[in-house]
N, C-alpha and C. Protein backbone atom coordinates (compact mmCIF):
# COMPACT_ATOMS: atom_id res chain seq x y z
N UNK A 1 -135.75 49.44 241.33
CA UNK A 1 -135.06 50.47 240.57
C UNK A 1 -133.72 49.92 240.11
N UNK A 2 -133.43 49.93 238.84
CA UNK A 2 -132.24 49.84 238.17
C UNK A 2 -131.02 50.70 238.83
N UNK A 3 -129.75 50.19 239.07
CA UNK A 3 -128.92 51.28 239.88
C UNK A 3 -128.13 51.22 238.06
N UNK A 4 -127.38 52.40 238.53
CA UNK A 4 -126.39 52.79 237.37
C UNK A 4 -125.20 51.97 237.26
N UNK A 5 -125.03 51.93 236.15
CA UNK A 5 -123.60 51.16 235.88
C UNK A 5 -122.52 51.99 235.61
N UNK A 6 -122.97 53.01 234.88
CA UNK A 6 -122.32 54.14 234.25
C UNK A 6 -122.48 55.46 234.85
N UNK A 7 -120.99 56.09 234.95
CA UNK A 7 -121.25 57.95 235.05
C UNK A 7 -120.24 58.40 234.39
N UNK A 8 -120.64 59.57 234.81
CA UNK A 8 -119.73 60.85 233.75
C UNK A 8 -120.20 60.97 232.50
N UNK A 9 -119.53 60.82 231.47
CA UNK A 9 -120.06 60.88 229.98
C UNK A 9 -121.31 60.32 229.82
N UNK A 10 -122.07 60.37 228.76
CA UNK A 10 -123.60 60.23 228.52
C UNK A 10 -123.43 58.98 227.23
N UNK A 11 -122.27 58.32 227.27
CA UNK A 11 -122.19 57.64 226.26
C UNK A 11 -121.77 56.06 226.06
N UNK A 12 -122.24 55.45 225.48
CA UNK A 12 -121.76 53.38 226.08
C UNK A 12 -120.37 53.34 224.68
N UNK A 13 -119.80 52.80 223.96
CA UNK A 13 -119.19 52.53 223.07
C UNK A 13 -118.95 51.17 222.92
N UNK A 14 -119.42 50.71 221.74
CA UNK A 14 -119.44 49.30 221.70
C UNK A 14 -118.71 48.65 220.16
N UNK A 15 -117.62 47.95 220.46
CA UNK A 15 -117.44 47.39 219.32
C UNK A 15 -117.89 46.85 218.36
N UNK A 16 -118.15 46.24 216.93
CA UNK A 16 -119.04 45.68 216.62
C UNK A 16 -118.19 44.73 215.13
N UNK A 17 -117.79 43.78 215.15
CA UNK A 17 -117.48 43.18 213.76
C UNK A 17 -119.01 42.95 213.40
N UNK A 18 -119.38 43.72 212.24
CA UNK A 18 -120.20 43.43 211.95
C UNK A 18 -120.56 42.01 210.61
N UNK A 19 -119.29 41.66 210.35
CA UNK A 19 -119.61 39.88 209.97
C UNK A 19 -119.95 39.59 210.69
N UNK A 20 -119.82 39.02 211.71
CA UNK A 20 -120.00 38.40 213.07
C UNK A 20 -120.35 39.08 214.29
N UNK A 21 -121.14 39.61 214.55
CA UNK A 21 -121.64 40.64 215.63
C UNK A 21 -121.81 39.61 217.18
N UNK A 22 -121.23 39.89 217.77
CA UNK A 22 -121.44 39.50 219.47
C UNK A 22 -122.46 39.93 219.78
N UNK A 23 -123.36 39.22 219.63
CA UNK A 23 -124.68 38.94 220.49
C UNK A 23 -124.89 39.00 222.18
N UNK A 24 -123.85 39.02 223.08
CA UNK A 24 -123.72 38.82 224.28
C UNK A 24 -123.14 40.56 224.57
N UNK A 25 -122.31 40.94 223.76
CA UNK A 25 -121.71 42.12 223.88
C UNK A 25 -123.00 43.63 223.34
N UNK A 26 -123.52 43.17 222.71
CA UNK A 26 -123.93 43.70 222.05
C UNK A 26 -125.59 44.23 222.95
N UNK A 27 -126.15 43.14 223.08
CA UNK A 27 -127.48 42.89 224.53
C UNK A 27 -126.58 43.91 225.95
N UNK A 28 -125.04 43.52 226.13
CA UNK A 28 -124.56 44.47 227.63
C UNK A 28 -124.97 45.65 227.09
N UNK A 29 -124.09 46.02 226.15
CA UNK A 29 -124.11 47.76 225.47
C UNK A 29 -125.30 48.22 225.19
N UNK A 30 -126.14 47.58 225.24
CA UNK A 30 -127.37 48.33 224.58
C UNK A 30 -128.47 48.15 226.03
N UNK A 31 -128.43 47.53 226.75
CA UNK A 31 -128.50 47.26 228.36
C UNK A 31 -128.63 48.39 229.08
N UNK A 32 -126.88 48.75 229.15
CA UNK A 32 -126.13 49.48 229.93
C UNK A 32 -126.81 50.89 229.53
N UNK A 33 -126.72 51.00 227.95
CA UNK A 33 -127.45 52.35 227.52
C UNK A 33 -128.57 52.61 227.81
N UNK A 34 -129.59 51.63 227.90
CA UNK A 34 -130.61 52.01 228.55
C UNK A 34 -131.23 52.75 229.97
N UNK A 35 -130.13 51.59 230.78
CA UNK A 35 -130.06 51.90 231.74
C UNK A 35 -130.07 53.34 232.11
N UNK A 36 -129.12 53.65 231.52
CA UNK A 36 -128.32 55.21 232.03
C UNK A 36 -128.71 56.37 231.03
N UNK A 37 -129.94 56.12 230.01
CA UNK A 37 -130.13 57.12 229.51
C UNK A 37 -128.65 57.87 228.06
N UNK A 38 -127.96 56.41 228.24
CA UNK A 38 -126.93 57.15 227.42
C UNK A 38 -127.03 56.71 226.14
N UNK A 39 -126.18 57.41 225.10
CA UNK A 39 -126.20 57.47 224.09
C UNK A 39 -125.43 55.98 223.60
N UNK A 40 -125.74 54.96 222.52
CA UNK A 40 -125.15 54.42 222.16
C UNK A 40 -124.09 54.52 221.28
N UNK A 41 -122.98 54.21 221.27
CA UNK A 41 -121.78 54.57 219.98
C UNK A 41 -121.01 53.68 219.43
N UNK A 42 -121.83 52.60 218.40
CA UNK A 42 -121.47 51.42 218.13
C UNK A 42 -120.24 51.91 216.76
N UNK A 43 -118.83 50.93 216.75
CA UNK A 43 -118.13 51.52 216.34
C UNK A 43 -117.48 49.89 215.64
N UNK A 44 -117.63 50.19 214.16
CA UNK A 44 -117.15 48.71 213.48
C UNK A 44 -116.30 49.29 212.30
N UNK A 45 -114.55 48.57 212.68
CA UNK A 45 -113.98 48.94 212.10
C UNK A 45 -113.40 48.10 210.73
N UNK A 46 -112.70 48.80 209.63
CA UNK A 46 -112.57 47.97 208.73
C UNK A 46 -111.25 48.21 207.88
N UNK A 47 -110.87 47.49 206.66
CA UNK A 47 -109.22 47.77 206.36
C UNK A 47 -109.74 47.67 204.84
N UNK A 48 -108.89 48.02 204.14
CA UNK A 48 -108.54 47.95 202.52
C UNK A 48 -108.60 46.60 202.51
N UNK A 49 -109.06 46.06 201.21
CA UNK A 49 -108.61 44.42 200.77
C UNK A 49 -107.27 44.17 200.58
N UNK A 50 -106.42 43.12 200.97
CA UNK A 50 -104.74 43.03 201.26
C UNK A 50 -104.71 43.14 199.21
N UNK A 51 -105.88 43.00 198.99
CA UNK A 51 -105.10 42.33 197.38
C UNK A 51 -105.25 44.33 196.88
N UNK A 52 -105.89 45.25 197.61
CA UNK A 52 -105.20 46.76 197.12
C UNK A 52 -103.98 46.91 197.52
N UNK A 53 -103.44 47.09 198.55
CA UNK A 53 -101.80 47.12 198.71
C UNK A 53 -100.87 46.83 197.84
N UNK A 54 -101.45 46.36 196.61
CA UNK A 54 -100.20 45.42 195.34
C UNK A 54 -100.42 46.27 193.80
N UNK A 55 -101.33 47.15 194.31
CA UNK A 55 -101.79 48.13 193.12
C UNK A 55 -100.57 49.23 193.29
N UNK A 56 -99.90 49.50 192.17
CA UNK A 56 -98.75 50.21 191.95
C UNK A 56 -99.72 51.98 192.16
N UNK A 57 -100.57 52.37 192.33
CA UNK A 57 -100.78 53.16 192.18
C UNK A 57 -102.00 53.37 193.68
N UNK A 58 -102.99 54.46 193.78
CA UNK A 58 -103.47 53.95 195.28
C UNK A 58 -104.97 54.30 194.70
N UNK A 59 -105.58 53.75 195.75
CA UNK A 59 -107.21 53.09 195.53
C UNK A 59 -107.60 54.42 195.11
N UNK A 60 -108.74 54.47 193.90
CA UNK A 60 -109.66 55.35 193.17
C UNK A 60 -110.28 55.55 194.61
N UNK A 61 -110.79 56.82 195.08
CA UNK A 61 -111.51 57.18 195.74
C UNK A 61 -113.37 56.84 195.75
N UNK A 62 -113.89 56.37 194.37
CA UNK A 62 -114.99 55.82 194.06
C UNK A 62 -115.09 54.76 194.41
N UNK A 63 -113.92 53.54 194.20
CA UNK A 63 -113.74 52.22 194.89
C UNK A 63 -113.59 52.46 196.46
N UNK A 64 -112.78 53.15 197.00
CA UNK A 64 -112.89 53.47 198.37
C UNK A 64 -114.18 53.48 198.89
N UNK A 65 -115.08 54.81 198.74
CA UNK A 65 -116.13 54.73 199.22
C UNK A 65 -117.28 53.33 198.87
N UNK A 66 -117.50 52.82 197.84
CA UNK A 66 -117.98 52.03 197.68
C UNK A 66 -117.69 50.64 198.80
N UNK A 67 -116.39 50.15 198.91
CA UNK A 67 -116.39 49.48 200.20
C UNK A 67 -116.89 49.55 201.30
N UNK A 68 -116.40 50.85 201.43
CA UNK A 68 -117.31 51.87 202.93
C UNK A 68 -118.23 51.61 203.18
N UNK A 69 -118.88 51.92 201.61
CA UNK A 69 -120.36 52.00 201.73
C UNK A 69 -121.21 50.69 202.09
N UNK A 70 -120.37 49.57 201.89
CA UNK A 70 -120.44 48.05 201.99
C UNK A 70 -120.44 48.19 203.51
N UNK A 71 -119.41 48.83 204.39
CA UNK A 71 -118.89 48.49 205.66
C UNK A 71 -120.53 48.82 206.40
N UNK A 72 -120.69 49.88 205.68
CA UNK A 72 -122.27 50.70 206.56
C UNK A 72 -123.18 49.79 206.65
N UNK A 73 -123.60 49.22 205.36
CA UNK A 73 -124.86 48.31 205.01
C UNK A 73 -124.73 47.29 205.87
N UNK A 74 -123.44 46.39 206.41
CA UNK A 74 -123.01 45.74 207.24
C UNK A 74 -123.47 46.06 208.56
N UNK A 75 -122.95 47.26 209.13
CA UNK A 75 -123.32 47.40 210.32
C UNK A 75 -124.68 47.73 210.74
N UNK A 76 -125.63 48.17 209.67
CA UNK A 76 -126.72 49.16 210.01
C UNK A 76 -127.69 47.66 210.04
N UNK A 77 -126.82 46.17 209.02
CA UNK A 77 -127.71 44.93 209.17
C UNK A 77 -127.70 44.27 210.80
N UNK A 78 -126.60 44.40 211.35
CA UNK A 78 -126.07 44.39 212.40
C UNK A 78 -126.66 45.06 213.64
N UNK A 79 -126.74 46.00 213.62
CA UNK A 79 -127.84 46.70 214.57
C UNK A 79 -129.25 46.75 214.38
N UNK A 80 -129.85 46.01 213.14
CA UNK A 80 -131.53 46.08 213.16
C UNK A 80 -131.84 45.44 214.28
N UNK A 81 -131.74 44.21 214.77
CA UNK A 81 -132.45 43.92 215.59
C UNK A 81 -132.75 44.11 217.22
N UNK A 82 -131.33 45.07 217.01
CA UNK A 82 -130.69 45.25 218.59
C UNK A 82 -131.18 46.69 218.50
N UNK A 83 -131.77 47.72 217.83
CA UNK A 83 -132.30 49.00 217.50
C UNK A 83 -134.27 48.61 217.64
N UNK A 84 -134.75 47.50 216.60
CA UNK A 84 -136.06 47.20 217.10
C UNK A 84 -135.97 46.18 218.45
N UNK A 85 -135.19 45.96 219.22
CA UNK A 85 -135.10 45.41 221.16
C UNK A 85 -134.97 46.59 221.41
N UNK A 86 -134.03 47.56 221.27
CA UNK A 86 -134.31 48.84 222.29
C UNK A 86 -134.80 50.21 221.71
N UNK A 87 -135.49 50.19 221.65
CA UNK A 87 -136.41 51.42 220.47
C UNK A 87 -136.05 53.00 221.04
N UNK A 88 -135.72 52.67 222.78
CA UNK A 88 -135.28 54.29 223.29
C UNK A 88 -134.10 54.24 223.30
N UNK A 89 -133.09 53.41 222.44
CA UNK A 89 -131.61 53.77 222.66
C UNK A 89 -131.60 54.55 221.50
N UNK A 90 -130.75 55.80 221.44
CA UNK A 90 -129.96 56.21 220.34
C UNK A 90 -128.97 55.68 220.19
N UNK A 91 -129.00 55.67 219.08
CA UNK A 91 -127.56 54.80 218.30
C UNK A 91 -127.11 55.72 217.40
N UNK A 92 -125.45 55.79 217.78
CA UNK A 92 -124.68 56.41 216.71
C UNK A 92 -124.14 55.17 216.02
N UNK A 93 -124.63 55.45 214.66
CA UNK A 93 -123.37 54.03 214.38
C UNK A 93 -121.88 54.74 213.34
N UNK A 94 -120.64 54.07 213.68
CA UNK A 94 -119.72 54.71 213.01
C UNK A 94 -118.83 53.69 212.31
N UNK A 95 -118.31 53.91 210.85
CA UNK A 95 -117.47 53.21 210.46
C UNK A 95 -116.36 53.73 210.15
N UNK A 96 -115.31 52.92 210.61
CA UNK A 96 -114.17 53.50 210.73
C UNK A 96 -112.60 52.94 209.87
N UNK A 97 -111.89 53.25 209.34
CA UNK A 97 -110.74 52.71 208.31
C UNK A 97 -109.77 52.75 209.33
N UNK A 98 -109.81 52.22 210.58
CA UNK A 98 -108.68 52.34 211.87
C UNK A 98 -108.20 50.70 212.17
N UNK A 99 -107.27 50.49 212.98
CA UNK A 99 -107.43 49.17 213.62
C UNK A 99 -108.47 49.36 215.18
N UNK A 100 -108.68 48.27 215.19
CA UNK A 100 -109.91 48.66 216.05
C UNK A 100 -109.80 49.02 217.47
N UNK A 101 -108.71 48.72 217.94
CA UNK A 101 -108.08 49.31 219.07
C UNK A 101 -107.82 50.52 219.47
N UNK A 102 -107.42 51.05 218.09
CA UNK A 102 -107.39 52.80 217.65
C UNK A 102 -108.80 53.63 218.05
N UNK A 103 -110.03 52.92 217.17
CA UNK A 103 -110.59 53.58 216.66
C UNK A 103 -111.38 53.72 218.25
N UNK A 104 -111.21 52.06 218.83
CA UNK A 104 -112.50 52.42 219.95
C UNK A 104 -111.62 53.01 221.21
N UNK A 105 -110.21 52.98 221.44
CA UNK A 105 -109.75 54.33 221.81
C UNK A 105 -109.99 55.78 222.01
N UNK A 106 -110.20 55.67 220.88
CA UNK A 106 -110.36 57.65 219.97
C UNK A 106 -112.09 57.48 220.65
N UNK A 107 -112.49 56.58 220.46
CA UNK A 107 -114.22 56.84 220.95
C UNK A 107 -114.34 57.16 222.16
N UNK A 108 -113.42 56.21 222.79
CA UNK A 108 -113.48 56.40 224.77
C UNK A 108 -113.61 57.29 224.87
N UNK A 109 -112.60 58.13 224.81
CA UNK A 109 -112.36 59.70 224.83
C UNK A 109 -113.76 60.68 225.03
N UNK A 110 -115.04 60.26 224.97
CA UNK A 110 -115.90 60.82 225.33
C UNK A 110 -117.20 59.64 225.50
N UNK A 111 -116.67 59.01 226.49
CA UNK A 111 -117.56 57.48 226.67
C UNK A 111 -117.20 57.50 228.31
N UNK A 112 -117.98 56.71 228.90
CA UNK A 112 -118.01 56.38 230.47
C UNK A 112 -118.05 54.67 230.51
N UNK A 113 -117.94 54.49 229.04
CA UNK A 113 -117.62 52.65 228.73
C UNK A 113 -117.68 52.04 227.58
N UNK A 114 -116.73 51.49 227.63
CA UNK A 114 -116.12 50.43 226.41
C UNK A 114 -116.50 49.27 226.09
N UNK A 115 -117.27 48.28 225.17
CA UNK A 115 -117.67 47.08 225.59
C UNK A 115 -117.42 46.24 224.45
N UNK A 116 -116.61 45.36 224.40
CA UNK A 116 -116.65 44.67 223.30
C UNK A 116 -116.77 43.05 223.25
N UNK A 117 -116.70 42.22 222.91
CA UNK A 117 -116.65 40.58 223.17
C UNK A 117 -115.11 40.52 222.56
N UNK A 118 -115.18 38.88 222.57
CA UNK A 118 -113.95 38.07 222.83
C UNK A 118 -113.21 38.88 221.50
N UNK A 119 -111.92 39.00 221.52
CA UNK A 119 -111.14 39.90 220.77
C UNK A 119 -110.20 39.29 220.56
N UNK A 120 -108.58 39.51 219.56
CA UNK A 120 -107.76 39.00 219.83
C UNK A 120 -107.08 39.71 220.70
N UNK A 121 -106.19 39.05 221.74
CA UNK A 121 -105.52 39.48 222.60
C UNK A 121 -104.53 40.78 222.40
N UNK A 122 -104.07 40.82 221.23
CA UNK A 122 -103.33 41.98 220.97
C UNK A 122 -104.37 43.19 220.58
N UNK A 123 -105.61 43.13 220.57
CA UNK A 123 -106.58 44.02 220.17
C UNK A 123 -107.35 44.45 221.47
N UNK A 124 -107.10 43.59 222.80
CA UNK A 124 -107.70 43.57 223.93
C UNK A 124 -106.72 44.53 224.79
N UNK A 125 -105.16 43.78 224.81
CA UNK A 125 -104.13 44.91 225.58
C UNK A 125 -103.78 46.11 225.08
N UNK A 126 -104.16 46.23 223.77
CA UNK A 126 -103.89 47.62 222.89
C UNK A 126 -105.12 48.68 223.59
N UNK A 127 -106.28 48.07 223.54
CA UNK A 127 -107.34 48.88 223.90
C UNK A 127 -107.25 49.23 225.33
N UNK A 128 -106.71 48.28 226.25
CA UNK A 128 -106.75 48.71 226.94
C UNK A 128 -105.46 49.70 227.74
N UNK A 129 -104.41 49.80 227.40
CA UNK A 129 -103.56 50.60 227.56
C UNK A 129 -104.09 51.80 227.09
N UNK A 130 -105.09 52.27 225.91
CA UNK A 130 -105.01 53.29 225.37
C UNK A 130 -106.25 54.07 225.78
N UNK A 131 -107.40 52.87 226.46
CA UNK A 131 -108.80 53.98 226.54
C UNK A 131 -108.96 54.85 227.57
N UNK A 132 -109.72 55.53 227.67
CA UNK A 132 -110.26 56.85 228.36
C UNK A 132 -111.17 56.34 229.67
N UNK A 133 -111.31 54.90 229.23
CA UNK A 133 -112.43 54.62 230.51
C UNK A 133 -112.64 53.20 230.16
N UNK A 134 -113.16 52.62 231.70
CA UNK A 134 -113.42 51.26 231.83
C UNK A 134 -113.70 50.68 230.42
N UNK A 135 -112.96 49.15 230.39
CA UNK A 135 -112.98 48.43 230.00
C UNK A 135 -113.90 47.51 230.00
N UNK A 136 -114.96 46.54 229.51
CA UNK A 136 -115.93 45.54 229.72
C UNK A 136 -115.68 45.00 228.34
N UNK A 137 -115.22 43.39 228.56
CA UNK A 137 -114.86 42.27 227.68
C UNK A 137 -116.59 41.25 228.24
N UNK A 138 -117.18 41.33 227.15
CA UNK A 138 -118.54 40.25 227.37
C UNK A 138 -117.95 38.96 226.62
N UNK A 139 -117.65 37.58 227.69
CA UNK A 139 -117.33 36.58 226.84
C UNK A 139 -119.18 36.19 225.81
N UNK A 140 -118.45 35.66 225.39
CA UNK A 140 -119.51 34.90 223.98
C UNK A 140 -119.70 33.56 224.16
């Protein structure tokens, strides 16, 4: 019998650059969710292009979403294969216009775990001063 890794909340939260998706992080979180029957809440965050910031005026809302809509296609490529490996996980997937420390913060908040791979260090002590619940760094 599998023992639990997780209690309290019904939920894993997992970071996800989805250019580059952690493969090691990604196999824990979706693991762990199994394990415990919890919900997955993969969370890949993203920013404006530096070259909008120089536009005297602020991003068309049609160009906005259209990036977005880029950020999704990204992540949803990102989770195919880790969705056909675990066919009984639910997956929330979310994209978010936060820094990512923020965003998987704001997620803790109703999570029983955090999981992300190698990070930059100022994205690692940010998160962790700010989350709601255990921390799990999967090296890569």
């Amino acid at each position: 019998m599998e023992r639990e890794i997780i209690t309290g909340a019904d939920r894993v939260v997992v970071g996800v650059d989805a250019r580059d998706p952690a493969g090691e992080a990604l196999e824990f979180a979706f693991s762990a969710a199994r394990q415990n029957g919890a919900l997955l809440h993969a969370v890949h965050t993203w920013r404006l292009p530096e070259s909008s910031g120089c536009l005297p005026w602020p991003v068309p809302e049609e160009t906005r979403a259209t990036w977005e809509d880029h950020e999704v296609q990204l992540l949803s490529d990102a989770l195919r294969p880790w969705r056909e490996k675990y066919p009984g996980v639910e997956v929330l997937a979310d994209v978010v216009l936060l820094p990512t420390a923020d965003a998987l913060a704001h997620a803790s908040a109703h999570a029983a775990l955090v999981v992300l791979g190698r990070s930059s260090e100022d994205t690692l002590l940010a998160l962790v001063r700010q989350a709601h619940c255990p921390v799990v760094v999967v090296p890569s």
